[in-house]
C-alpha atoms as a PDB file:
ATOM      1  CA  UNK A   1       0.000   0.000   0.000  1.00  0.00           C
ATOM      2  CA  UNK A   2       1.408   3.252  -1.033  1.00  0.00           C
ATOM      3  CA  UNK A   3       0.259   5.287   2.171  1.00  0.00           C
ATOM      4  CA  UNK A   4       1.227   3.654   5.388  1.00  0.00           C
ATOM      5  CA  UNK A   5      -0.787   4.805   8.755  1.00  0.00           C
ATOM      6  CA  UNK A   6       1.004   4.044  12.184  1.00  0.00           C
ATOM      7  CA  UNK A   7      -0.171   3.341  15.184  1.00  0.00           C
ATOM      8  CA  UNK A   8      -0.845   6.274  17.170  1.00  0.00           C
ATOM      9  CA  UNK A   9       1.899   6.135  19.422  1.00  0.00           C
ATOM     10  CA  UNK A  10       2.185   9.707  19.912  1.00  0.00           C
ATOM     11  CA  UNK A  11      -0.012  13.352  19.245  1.00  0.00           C
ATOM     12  CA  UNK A  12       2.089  14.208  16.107  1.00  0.00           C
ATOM     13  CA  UNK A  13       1.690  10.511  15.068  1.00  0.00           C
ATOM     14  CA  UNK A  14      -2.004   9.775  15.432  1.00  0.00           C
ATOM     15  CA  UNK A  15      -3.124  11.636  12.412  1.00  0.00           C
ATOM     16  CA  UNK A  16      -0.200  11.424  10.318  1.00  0.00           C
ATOM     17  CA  UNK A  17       0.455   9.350   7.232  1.00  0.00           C
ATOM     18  CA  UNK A  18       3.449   8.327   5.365  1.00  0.00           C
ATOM     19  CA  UNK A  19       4.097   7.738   1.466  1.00  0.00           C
ATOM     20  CA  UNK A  20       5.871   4.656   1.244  1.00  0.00           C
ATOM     21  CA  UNK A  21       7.255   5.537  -2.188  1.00  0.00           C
ATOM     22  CA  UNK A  22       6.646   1.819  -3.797  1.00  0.00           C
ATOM     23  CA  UNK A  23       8.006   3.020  -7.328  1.00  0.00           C
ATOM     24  CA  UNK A  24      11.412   4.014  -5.918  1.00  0.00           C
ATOM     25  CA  UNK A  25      14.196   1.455  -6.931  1.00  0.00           C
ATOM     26  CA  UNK A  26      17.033   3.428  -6.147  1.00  0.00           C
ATOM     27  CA  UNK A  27      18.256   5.422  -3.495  1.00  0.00           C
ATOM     28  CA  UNK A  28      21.327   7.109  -4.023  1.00  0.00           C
ATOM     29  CA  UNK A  29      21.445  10.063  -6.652  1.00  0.00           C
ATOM     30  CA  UNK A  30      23.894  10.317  -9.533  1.00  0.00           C
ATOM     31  CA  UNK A  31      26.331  12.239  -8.773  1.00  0.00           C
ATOM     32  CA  UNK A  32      27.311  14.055 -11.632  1.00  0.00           C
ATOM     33  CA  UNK A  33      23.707  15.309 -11.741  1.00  0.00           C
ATOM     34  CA  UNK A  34      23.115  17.130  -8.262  1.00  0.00           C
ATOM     35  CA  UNK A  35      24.313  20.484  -7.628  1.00  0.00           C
ATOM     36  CA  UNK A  36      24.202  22.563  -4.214  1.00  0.00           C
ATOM     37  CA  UNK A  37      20.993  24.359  -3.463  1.00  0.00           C
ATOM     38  CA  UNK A  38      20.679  27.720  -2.040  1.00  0.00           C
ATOM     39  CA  UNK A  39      17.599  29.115  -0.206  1.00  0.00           C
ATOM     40  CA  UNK A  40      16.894  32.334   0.726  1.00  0.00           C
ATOM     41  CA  UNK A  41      13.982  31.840   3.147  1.00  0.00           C
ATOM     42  CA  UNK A  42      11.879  34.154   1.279  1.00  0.00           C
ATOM     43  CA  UNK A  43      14.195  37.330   1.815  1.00  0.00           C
ATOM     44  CA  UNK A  44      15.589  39.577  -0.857  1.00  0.00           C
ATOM     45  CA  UNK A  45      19.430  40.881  -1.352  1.00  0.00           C
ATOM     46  CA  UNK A  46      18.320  43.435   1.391  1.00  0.00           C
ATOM     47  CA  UNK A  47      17.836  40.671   3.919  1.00  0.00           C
ATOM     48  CA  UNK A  48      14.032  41.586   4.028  1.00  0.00           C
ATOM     49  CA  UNK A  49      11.007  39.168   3.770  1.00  0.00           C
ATOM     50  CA  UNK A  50       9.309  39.700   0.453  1.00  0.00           C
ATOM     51  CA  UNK A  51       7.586  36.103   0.641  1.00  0.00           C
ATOM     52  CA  UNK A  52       6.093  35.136   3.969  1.00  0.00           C
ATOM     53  CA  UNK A  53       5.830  31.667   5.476  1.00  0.00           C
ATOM     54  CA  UNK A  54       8.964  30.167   4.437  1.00  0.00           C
ATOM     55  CA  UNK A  55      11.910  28.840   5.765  1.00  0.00           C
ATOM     56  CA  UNK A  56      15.150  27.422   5.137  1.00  0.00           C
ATOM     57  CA  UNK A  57      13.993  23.678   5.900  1.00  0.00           C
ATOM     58  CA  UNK A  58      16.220  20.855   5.662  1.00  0.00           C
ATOM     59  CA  UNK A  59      19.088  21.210   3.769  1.00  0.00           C
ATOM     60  CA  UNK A  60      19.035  18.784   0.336  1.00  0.00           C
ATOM     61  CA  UNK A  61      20.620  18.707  -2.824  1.00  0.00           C
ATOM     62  CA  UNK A  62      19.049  20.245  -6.205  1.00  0.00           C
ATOM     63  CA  UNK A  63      19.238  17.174  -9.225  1.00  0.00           C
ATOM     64  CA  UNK A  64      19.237  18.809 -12.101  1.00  0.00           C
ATOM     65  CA  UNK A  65      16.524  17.422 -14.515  1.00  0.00           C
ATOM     66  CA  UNK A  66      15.995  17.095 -18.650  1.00  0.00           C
ATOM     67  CA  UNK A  67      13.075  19.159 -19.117  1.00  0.00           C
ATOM     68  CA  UNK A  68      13.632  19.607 -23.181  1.00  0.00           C
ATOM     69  CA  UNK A  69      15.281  16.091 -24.029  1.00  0.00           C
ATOM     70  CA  UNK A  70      15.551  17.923 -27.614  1.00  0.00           C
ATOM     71  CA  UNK A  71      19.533  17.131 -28.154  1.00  0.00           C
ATOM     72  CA  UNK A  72      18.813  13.500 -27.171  1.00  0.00           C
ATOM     73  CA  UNK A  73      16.370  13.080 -30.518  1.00  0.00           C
ATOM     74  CA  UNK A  74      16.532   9.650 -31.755  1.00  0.00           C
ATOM     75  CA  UNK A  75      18.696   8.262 -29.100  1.00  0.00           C
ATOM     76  CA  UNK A  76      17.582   5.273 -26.943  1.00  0.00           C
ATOM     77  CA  UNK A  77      17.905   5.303 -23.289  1.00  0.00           C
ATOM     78  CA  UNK A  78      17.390   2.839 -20.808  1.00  0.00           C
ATOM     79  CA  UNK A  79      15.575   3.018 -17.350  1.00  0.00           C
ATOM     80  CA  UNK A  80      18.150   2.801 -14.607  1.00  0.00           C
ATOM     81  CA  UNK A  81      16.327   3.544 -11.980  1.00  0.00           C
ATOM     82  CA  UNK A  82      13.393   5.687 -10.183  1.00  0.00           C
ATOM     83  CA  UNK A  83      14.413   8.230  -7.311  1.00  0.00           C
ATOM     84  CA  UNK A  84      12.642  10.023  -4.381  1.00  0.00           C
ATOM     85  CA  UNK A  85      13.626  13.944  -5.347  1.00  0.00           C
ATOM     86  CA  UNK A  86      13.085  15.793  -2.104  1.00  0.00           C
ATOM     87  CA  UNK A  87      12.617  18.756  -4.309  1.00  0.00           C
ATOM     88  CA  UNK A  88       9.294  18.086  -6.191  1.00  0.00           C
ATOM     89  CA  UNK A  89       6.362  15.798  -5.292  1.00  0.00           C
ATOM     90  CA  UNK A  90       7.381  13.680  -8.556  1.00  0.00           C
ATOM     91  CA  UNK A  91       9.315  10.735  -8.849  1.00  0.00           C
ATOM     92  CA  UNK A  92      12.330  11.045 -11.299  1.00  0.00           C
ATOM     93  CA  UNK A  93      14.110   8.577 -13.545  1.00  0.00           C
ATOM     94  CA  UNK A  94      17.484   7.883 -13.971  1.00  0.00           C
ATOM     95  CA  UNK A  95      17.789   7.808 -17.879  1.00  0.00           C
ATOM     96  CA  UNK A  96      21.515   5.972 -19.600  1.00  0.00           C
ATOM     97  CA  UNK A  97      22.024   6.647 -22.943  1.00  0.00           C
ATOM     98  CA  UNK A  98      23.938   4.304 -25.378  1.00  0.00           C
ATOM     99  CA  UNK A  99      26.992   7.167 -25.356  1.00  0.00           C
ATOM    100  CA  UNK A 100      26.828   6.912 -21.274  1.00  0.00           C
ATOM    101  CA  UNK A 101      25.528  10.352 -21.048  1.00  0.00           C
ATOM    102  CA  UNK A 102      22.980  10.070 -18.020  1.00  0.00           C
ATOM    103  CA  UNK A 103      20.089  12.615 -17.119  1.00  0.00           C
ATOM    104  CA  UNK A 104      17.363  12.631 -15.005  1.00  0.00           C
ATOM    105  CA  UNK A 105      13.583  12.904 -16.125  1.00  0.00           C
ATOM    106  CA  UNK A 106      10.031  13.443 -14.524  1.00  0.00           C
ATOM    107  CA  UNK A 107       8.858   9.777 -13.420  1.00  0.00           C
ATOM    108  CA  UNK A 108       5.862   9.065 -15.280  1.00  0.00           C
ATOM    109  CA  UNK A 109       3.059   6.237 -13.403  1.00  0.00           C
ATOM    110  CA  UNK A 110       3.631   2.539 -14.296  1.00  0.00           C
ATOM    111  CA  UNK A 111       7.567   2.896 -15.442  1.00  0.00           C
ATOM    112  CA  UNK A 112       9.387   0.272 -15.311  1.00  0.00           C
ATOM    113  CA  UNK A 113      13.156  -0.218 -14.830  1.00  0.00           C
ATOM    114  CA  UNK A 114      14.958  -1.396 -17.611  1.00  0.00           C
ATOM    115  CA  UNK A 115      12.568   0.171 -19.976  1.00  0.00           C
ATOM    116  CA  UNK A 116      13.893   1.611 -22.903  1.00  0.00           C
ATOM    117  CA  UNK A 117      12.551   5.609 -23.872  1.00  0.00           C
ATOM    118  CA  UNK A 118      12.618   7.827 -27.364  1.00  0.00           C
ATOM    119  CA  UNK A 119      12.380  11.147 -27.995  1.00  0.00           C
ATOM    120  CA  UNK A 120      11.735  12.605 -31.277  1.00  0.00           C
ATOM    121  CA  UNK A 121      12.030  16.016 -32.699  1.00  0.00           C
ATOM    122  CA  UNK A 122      10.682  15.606 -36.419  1.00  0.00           C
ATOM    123  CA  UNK A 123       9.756  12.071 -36.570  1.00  0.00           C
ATOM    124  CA  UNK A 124       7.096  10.363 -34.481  1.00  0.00           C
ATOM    125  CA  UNK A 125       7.519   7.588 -32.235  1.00  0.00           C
ATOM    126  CA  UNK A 126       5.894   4.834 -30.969  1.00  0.00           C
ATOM    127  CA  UNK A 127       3.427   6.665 -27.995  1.00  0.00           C
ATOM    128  CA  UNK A 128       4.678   4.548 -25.103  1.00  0.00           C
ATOM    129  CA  UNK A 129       4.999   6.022 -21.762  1.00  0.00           C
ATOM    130  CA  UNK A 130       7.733   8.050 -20.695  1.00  0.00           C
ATOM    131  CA  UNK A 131       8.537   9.083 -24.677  1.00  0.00           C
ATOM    132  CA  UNK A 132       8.924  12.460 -25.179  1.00  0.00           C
ATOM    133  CA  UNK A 133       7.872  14.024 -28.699  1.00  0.00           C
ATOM    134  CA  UNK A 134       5.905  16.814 -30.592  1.00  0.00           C
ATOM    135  CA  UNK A 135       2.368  17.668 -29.516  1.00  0.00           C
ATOM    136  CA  UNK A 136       1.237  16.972 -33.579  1.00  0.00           C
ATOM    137  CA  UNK A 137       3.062  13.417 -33.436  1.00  0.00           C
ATOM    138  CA  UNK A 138       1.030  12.348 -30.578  1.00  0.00           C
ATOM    139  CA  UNK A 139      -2.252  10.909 -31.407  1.00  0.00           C
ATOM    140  CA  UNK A 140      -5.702  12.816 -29.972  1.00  0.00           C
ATOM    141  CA  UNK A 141      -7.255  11.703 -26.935  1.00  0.00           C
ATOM    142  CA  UNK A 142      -3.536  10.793 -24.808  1.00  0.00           C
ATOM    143  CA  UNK A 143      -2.424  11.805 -21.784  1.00  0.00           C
ATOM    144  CA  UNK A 144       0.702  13.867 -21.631  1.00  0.00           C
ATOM    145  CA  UNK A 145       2.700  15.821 -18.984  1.00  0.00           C
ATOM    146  CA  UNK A 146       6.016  17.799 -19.068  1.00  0.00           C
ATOM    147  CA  UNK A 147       4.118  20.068 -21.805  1.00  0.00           C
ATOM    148  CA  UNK A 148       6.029  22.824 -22.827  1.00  0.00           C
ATOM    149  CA  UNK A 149       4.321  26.408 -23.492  1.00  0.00           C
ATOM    150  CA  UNK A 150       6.664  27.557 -25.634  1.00  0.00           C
ATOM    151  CA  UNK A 151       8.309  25.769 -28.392  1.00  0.00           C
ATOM    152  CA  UNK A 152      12.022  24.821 -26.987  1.00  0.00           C
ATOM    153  CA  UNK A 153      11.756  26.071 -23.866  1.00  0.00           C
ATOM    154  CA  UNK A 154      11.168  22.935 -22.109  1.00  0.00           C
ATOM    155  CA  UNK A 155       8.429  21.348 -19.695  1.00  0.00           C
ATOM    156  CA  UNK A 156       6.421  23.934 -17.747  1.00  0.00           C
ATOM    157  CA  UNK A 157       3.203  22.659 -17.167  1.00  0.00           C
ATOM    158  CA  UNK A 158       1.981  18.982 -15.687  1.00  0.00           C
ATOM    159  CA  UNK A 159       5.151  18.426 -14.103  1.00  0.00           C
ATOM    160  CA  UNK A 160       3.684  18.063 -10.549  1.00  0.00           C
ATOM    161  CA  UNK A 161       2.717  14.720  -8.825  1.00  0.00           C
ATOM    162  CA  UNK A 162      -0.368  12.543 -10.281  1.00  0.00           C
ATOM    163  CA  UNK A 163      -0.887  15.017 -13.209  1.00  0.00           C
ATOM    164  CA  UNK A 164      -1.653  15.308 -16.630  1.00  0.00           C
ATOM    165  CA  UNK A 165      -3.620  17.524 -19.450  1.00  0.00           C
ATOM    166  CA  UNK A 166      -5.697  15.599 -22.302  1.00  0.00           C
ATOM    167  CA  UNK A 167      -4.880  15.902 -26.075  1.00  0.00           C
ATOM    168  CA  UNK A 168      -8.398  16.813 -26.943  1.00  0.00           C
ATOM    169  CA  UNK A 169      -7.744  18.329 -31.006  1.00  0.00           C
ATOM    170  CA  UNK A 170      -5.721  19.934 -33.062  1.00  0.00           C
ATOM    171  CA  UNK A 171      -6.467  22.745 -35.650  1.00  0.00           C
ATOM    172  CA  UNK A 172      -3.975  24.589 -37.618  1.00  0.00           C
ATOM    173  CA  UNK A 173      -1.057  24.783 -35.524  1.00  0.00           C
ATOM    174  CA  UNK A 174      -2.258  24.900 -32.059  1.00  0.00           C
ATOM    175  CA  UNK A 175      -3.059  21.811 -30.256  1.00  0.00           C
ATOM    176  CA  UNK A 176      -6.346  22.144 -27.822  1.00  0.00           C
ATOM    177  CA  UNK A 177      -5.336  20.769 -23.914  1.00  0.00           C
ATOM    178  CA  UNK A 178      -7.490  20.076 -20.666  1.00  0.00           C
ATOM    179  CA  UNK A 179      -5.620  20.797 -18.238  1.00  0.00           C
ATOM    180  CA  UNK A 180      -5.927  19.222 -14.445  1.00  0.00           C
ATOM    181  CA  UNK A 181      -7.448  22.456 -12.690  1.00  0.00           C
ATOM    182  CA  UNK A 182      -9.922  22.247 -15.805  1.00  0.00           C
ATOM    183  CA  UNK A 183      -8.538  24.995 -17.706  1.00  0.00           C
ATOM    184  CA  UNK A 184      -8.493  24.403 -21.142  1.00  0.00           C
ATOM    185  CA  UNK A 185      -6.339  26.661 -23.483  1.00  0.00           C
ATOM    186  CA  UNK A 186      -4.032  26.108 -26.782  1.00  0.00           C
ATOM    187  CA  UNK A 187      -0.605  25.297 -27.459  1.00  0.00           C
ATOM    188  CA  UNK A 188       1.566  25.459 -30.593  1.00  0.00           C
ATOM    189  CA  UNK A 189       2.219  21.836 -32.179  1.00  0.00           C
ATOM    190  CA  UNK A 190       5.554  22.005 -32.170  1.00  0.00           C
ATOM    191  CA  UNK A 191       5.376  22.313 -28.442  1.00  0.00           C
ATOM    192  CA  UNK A 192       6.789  18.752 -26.740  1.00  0.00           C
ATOM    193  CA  UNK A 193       5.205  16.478 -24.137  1.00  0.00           C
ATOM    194  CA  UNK A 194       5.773  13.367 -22.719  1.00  0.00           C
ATOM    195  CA  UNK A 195       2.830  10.116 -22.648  1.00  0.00           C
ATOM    196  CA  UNK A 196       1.554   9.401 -19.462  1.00  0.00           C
ATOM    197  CA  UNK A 197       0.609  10.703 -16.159  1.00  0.00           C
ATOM    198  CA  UNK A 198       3.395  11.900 -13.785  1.00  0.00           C
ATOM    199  CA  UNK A 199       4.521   9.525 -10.884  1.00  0.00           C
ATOM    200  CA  UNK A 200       3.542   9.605  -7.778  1.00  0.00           C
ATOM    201  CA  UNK A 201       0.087   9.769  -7.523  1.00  0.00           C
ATOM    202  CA  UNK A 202      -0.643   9.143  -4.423  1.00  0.00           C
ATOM    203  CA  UNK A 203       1.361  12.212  -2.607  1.00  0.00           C
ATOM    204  CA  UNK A 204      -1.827  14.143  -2.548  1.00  0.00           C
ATOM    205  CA  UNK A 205      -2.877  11.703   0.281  1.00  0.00           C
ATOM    206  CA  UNK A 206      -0.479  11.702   2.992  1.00  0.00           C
ATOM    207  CA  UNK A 207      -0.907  13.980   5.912  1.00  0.00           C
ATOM    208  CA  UNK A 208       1.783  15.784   7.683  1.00  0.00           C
ATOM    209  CA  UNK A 209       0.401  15.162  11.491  1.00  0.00           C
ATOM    210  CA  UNK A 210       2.239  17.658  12.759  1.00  0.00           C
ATOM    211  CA  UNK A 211       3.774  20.928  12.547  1.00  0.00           C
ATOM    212  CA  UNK A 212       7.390  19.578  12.852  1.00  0.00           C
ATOM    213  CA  UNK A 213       7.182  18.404   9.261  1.00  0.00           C
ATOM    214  CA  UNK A 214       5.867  21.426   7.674  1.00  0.00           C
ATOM    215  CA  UNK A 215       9.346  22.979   9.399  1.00  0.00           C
ATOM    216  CA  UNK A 216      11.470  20.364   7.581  1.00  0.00           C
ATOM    217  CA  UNK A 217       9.547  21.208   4.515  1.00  0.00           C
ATOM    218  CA  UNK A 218      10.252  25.088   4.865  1.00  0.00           C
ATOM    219  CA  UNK A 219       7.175  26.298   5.603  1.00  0.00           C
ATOM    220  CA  UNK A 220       7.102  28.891   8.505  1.00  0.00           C
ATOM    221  CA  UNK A 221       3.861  29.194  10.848  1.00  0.00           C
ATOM    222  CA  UNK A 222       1.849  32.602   9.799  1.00  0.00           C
ATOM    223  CA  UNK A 223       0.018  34.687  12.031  1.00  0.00           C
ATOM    224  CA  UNK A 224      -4.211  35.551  11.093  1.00  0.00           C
ATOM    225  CA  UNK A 225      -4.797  38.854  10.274  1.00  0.00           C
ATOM    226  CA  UNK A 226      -7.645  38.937  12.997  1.00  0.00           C
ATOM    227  CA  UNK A 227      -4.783  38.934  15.467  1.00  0.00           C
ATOM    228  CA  UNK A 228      -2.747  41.688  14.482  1.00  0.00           C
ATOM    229  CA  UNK A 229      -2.798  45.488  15.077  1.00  0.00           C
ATOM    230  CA  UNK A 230      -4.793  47.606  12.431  1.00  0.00           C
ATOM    231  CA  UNK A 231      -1.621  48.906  11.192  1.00  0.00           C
ATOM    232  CA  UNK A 232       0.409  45.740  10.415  1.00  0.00           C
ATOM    233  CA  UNK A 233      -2.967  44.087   8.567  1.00  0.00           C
ATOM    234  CA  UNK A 234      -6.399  45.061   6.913  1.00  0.00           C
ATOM    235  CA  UNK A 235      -8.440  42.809   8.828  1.00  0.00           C
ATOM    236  CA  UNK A 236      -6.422  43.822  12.222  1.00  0.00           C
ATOM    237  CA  UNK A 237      -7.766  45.960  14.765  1.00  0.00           C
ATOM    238  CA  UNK A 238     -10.700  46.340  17.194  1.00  0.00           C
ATOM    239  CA  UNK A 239     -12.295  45.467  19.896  1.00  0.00           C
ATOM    240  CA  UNK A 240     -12.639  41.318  19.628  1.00  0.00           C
ATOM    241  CA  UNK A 241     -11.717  39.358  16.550  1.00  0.00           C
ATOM    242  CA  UNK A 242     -13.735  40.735  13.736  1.00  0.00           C
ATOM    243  CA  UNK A 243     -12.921  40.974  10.167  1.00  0.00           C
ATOM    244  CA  UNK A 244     -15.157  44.179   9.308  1.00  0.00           C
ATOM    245  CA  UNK A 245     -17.658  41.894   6.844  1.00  0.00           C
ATOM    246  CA  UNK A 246     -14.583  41.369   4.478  1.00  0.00           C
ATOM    247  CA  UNK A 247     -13.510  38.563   2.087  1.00  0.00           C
ATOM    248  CA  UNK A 248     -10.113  37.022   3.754  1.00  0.00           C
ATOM    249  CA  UNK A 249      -6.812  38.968   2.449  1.00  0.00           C
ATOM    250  CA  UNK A 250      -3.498  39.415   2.915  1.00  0.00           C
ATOM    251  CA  UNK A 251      -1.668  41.797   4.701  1.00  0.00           C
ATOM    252  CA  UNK A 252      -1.630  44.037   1.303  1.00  0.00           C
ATOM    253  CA  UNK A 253      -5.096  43.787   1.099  1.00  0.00           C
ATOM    254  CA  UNK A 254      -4.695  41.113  -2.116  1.00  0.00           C
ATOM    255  CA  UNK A 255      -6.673  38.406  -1.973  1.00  0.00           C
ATOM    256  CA  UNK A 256      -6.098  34.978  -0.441  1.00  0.00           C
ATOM    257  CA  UNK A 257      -8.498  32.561  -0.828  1.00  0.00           C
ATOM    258  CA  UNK A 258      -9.996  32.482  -4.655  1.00  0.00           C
ATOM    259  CA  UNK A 259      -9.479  35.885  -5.771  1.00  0.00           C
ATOM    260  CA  UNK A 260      -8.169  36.884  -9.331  1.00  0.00           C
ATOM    261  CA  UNK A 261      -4.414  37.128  -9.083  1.00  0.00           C
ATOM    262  CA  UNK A 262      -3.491  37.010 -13.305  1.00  0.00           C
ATOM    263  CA  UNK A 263      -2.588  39.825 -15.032  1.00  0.00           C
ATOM    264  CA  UNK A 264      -5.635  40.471 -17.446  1.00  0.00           C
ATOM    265  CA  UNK A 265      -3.273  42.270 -19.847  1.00  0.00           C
ATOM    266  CA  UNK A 266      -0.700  39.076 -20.168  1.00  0.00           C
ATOM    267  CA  UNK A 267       0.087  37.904 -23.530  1.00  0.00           C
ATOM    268  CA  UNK A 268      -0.513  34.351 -23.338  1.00  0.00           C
ATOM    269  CA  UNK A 269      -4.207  34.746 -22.105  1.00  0.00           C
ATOM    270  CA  UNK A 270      -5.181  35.154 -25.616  1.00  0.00           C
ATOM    271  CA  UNK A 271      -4.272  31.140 -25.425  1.00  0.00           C
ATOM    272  CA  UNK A 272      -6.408  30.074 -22.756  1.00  0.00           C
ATOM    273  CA  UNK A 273     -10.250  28.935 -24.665  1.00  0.00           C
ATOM    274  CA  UNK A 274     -11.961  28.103 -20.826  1.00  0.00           C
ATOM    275  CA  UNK A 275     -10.419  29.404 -17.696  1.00  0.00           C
ATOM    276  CA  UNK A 276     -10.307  27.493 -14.653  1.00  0.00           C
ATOM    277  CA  UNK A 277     -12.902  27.876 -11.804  1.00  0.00           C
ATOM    278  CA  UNK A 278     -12.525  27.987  -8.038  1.00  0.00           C
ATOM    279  CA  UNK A 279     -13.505  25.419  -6.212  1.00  0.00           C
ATOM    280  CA  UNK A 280     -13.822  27.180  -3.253  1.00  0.00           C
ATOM    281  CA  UNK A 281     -15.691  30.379  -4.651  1.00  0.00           C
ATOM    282  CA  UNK A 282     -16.715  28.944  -7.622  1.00  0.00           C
ATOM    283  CA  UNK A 283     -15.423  32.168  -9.622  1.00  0.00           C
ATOM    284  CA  UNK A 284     -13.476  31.765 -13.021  1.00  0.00           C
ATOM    285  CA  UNK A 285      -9.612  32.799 -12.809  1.00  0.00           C
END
C-alpha cells in the first residue's frame, strides 16, 4: 500500500500518514547530476522578507533534470532507476544513454526499470509512456505531462505529482489541452510532451500530522490577520476578533483565498479557450 498509517503512538503521530514511495528502486542520486541548493527563506538581497511563510527547511541537494530532451532526438535510453527527489512531489528517472551520457527525467506512473525511452524532434515515435515528442506526433485523446508552453523552452506545465492535461484536437497549428485544474487553453504543435501521467500519484494523500514536518519542509507558521494590530494588517484591529464583513486577504489587502491574481493584460491569455474555476468560490480565474 502506497500510504502507510502508524499506530498512534504519539499526538504528532495519530493523524499522520506516510508515502511509502513503492516506485522508488534506487536510493542514491547520480552524482554528476546534483548540484548545491541555495535558499533564501523568502528574503531579498536586502535581507528583508518579500515572501512570507517560508523557511530554510532541511538542507538537500538540487538534481538537475531534462526538461527539453531535444539534443537526445533519436537516441535510446534505458531506465536505470526511479528516485525520491526531495525537491518536487514527482518521482524522477534515472535515464543511460547508449553514449553513457545520463540525465534525469520526470517519473511518469507505471515505469518500469529497464525500460527503454525515445524522444523525437521531427519524426514520431511509438506513444509509449515516458517518450517524449511533438504535440502533432502524438495521437488525440492521450495523456501527456512535461508540456512545454513555448516551443524549446522545455516542460512547464503537468510536471507536478499525479498530473496530466488531455490531447483533446488539433487545428492549424495549435493543439487544444485540458488541463488538471480544468482549464483548457491552446498550445503550438511544435510544443513537446511526454505520454503518461506523472509519478507519484498518491502524494496528494499523505498527511503531515504535525507541525514539525511542515518545518522540515520550509514552511514557517503565519500569524491571522484577525490577530494583528490595524496597522500591520487590513483585517487587524478592534475590539474582539472581527474581520469588518470582508472577504479574507493578505496583509496588502490582495486576496487569499480564490481571488483573481493574473494579469488580465498578459500575452498568453489570448491562449487560454476556458479558464479554470474555483472550487472554493466557484469564480473563473
Amino acid at each position: 500500500m502506497p500510504i502507510k498509517q502508524y499506530k498512534p503512538t504519539s499526538a504528532g503521530r495519530r493523524f499522520a500518514s506516510v508515502n511509502a514511495h513503492a516506485e522508488v528502486t534506487k536510493k542514491r542520486p547520480e552524482k554528476t547530476l546534483v548540484e548545491p541548493l541555495q535558499r533564501a527563506a523568502g528574503r531579498n538581497h536586502h535581507g528583508k522578507i518579500t515572501v512570507r511563510g517560508r523557511s530554510n527547511g532541511a538542507k538537500r541537494l538540487y538534481r538537475v533534470i531534462d526538461f527539453r530532451r531535444a539534443d537526445r532526438d533519436g537516441q535510446a535510453a534505458k531506465v536505470v532507476g526511479i528516485e525520491y527527489d526531495p525537491n518536487r512531489s514527482a518521482h524522477i528517472a534515472l535515464l543511460a544513454y547508449a553514449d553513457g551520457v545520463k540525465r534525469y527525467i520526470i517519473a511518469p506512473s507505471n515505469l518500469k526499470v529497464g525500460s527503454t525511452l525515445m524522444s523525437s524532434g521531427t519524426e514520431a515515435v511509438d506513444p509509449n509512456v515516458g517518450n517524449n515528442m511533438r504535440l502533432r506526433d502524438i495521437p488525440t485523446g492521450l495523456d501527456v505531462h512535461c508540456v512545454e508552453m513555448v516551443p524549446g523552452k522545455g516542460a512547464q506545465m503537468c510536471r507536478s505529482a499525479g498530473t496530466f492535461a488531455r490531447l483533446m484536437n488539433k487545428e492549424g497549428d495549435y493543439a487544444t489541452l485540458q488541463l488538471p485544474s480544468g482549464e483548457v487553453r491552446r498550445v503550438h504543435l511544435d510544443c513537446r510532451g511526454t505520454i503518461g501521467q506523472t509519478g507519484n500519484p498518491d502524494h496528494i494523500n499523505r498527511r503531515l500530522g504535525k507541525a514539525g514536518l511542515a518545518r522540515h519542509m520550509g514552511f514557517r507558521p503565519i500569524t491571522r490577520g484577525v490577530a494583528k494590530s490595524h496597522n500591520a494588517h487590513p483585517l487587524g484591529g478592534g475590539s474582539g476578533r472581527s474581520k469588518g464583513n470582508r472577504p479574507p486577504v493578505g496583509p496588502t489587502g490582495v486576496g487569499a483565498k480564490g481571488g483573481n491574481t493574473r494579469d488580465p493584460k498578459k500575452a498568453s491569455g489570448k491562449m487560454i479557450i476556458r479558464r479554470r474555476v474555483s472550487k472554493r468560490y466557484g469564480q473563473k480565474h
